[in-house]
N, C-alpha and C. Protein backbone atom coordinates (compact mmCIF):
# COMPACT_ATOMS: atom_id res chain seq x y z
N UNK A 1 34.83 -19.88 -5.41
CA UNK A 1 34.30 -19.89 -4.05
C UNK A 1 32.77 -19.90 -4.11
N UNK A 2 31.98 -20.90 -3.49
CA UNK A 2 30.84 -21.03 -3.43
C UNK A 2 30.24 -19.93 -2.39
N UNK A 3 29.15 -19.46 -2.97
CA UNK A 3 28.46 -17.61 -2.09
C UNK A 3 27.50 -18.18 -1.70
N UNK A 4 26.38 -18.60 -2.70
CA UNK A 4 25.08 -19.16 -2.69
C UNK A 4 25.16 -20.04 -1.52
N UNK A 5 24.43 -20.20 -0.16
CA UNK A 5 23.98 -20.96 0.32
C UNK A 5 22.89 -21.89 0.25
N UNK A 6 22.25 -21.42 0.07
CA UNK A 6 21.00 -22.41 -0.25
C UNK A 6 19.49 -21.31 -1.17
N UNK A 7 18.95 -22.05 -2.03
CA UNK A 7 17.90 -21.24 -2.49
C UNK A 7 16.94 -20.67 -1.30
N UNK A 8 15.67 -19.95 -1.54
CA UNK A 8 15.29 -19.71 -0.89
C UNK A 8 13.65 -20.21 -0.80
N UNK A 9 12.98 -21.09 -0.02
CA UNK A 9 12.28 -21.45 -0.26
C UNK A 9 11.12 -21.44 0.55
N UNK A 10 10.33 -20.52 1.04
CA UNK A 10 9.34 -20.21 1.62
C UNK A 10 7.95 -19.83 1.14
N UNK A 11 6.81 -19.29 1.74
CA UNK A 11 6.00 -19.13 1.11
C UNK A 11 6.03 -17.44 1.25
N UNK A 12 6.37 -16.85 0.80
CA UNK A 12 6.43 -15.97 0.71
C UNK A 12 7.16 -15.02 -0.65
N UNK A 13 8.41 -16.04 -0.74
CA UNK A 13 8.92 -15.99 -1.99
C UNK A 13 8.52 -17.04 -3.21
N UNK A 14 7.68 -18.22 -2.95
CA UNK A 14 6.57 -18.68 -3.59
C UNK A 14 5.35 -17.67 -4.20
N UNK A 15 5.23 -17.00 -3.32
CA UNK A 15 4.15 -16.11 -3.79
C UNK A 15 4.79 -15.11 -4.91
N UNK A 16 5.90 -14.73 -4.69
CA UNK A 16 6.39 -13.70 -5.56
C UNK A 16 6.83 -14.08 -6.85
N UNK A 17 7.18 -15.66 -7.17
CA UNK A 17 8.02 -16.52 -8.00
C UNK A 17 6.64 -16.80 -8.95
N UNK A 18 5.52 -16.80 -8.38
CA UNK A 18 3.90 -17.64 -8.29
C UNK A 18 3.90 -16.00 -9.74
N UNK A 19 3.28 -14.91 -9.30
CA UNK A 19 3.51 -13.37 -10.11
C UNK A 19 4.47 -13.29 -10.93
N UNK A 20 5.36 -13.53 -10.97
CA UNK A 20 6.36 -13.14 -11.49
C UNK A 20 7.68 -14.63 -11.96
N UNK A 21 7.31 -15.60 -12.75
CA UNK A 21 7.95 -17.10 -12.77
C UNK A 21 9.39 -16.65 -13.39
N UNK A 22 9.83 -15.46 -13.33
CA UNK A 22 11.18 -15.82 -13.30
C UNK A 22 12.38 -15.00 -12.73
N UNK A 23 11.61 -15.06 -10.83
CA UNK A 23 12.32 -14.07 -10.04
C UNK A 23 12.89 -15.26 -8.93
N UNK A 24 13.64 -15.70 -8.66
CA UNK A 24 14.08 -16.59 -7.27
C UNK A 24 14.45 -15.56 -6.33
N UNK A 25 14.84 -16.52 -5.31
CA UNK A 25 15.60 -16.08 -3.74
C UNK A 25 16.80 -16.66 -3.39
N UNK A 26 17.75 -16.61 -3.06
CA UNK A 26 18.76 -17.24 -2.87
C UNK A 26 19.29 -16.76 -1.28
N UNK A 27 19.84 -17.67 0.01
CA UNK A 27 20.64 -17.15 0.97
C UNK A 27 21.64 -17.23 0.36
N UNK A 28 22.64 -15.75 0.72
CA UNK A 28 24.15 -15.98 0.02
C UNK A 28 25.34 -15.55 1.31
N UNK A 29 26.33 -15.48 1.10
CA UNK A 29 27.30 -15.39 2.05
C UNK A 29 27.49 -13.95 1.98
N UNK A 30 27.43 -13.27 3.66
CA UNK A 30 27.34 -11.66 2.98
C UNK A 30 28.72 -11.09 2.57
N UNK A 31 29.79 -11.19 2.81
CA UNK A 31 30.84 -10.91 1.71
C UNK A 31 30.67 -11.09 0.44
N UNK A 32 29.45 -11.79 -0.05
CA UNK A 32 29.11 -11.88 -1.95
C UNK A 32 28.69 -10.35 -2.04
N UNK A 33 29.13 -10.15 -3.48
CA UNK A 33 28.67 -8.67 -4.19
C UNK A 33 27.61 -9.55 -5.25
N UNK A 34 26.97 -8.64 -5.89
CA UNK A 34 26.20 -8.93 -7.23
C UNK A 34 26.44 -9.65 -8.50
N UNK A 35 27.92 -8.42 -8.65
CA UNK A 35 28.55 -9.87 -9.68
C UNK A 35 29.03 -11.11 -9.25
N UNK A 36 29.88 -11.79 -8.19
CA UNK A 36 29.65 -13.28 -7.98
C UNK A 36 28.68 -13.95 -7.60
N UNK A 37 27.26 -13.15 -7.47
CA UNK A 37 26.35 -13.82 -7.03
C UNK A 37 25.34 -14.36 -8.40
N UNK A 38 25.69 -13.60 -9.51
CA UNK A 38 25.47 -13.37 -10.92
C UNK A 38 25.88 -14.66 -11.37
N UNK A 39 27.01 -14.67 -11.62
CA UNK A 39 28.18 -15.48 -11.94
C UNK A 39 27.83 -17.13 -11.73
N UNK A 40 27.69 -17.08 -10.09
CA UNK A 40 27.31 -18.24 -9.70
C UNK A 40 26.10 -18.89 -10.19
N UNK A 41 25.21 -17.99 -9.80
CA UNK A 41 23.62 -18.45 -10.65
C UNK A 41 23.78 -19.11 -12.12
N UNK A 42 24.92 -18.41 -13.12
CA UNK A 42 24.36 -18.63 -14.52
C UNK A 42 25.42 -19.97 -14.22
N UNK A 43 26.52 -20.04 -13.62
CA UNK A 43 26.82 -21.37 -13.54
C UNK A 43 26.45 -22.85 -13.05
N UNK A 44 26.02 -22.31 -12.30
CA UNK A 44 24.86 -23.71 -11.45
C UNK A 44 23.79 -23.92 -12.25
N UNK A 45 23.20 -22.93 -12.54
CA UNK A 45 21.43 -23.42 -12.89
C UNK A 45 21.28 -23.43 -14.63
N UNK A 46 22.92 -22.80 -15.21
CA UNK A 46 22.68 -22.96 -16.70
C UNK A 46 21.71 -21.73 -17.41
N UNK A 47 21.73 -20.32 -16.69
CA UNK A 47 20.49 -19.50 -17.08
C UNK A 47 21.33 -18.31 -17.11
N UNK A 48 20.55 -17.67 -18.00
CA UNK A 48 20.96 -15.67 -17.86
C UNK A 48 20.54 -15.14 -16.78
N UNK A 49 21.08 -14.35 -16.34
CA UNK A 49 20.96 -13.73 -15.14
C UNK A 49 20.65 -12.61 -15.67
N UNK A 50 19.38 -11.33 -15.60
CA UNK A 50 19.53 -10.03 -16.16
C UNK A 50 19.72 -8.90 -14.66
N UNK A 51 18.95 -9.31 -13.27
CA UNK A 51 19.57 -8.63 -12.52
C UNK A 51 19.44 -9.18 -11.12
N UNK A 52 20.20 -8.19 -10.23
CA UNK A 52 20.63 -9.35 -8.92
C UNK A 52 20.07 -8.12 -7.53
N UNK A 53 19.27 -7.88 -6.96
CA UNK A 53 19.11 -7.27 -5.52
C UNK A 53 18.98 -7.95 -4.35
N UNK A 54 20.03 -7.38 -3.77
CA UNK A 54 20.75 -8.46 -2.50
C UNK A 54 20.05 -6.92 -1.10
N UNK A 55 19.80 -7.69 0.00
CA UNK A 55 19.43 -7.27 1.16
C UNK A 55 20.06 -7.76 2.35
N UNK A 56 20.16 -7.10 3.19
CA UNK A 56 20.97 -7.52 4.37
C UNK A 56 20.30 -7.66 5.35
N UNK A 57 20.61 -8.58 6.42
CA UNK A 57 19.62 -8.46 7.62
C UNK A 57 20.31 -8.78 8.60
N UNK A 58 20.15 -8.02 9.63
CA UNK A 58 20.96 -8.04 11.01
C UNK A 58 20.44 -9.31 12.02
N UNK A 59 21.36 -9.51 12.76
CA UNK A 59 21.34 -10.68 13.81
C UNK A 59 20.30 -10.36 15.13
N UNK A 60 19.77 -10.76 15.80
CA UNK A 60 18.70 -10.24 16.43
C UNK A 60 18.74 -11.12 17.46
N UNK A 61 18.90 -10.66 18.67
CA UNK A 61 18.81 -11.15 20.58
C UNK A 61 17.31 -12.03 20.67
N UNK A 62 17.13 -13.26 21.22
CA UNK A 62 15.81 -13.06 21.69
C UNK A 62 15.62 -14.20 22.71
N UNK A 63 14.61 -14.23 23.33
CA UNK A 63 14.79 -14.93 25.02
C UNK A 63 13.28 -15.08 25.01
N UNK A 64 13.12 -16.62 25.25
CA UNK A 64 11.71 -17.14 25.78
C UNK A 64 12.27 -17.61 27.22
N UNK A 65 11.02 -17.32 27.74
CA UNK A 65 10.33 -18.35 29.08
C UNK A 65 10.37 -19.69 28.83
N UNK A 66 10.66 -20.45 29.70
CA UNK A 66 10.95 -22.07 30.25
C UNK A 66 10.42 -22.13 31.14
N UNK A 67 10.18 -23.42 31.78
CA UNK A 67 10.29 -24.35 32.86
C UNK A 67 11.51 -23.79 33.67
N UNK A 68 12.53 -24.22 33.23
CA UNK A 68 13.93 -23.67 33.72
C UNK A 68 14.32 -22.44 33.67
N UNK A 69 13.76 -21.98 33.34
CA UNK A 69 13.97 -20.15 33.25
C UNK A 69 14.22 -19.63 32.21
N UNK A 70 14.82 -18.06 32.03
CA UNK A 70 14.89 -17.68 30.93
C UNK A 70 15.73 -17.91 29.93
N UNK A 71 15.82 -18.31 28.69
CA UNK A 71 16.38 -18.80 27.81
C UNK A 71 16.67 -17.92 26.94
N UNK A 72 18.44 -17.48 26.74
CA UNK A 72 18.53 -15.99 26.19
C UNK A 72 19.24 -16.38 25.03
N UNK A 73 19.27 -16.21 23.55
CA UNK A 73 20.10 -16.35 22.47
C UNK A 73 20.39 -15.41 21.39
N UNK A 74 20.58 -15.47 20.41
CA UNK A 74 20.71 -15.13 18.97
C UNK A 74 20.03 -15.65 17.47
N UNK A 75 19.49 -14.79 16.86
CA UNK A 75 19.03 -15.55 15.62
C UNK A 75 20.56 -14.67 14.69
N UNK A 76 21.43 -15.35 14.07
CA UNK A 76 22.61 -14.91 12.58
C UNK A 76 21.65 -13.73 11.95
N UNK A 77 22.80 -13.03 11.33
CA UNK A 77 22.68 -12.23 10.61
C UNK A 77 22.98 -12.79 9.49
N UNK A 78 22.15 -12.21 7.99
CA UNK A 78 22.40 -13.26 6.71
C UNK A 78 22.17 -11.72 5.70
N UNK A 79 22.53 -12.72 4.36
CA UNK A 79 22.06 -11.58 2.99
C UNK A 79 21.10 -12.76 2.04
N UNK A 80 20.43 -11.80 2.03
CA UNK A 80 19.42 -12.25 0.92
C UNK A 80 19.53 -11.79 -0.66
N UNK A 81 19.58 -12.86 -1.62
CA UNK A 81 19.86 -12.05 -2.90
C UNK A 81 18.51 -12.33 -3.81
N UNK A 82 17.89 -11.33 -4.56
CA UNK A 82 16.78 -11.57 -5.35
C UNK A 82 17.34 -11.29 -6.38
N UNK A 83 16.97 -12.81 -7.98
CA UNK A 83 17.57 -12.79 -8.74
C UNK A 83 16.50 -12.87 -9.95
N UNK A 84 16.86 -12.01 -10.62
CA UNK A 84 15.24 -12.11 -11.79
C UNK A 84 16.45 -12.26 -13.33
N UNK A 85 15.57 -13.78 -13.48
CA UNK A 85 16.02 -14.33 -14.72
C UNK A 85 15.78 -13.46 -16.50
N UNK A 86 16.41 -14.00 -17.70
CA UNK A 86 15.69 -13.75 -18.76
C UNK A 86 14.67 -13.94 -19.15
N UNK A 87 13.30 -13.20 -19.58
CA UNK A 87 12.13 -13.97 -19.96
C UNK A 87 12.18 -15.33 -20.42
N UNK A 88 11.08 -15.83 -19.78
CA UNK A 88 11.18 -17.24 -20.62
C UNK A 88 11.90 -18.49 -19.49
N UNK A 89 13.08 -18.20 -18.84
CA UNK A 89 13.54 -19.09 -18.46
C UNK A 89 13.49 -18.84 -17.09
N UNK A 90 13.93 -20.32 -16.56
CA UNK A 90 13.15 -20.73 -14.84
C UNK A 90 14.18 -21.72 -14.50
N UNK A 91 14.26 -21.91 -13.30
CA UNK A 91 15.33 -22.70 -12.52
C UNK A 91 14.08 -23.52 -11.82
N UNK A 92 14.45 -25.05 -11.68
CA UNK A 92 13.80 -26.20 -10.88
C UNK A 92 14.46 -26.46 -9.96
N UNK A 93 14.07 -26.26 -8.55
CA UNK A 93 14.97 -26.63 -7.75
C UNK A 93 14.45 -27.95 -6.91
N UNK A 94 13.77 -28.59 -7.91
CA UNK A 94 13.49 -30.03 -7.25
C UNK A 94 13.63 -31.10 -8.19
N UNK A 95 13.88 -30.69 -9.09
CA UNK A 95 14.30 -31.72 -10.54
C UNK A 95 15.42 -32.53 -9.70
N UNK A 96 15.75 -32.73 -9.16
CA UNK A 96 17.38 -33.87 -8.93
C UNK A 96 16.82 -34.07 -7.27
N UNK A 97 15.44 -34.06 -7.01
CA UNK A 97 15.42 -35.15 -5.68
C UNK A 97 14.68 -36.06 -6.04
N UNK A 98 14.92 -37.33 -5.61
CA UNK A 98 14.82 -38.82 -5.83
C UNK A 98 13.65 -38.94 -4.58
């Protein structure tokens, strides 16, 4: 079962990857635990995994002003997993775009 949604790619976790070249971000599915999130990593990207800290974040209400009035929604609730590799090794996550 695929967990990993998509890496994580902002500037923020740029900055941390930038310090530290062998920590990623990953969005994962929040029913993932550590070990399939482990698991998955060393299978996709071909790397050791030495450890995995996953964070949770709640779904959040929020409503702008319009023209048409007030506009009321939701931003999802997600998990975030921070994954710090073996020295030495690094994942490319742009090697395979054309």
């Amino acid at each position: 079962m695929a967990f990993i949604i998509k890496p994580l790619v902002t500037e923020k976790m740029t900055k941390i990857t930038e310090k530290r070249p062998n920590v990623y971000g990953f969005i994962v599915k929040p029913e993932a635990n550590k070990v399939e999130i482990k698991k998955e990593v060393e299978g996709l990207y071909n790397v050791t995994v030495e450890e995995v800290n996953t964070l949770r974040y709640a779904g959040k209400r929020s409503q702008r002003y319009t023209k048409a009035g007030l506009v009321k929604g939701h931003k999802s609730a997600f998990k975030k997993a921070i994954v710090t590799l073996k020295e030495g090794e690094e994942i490319d996550f742009y090697s395979n775009i054309e």
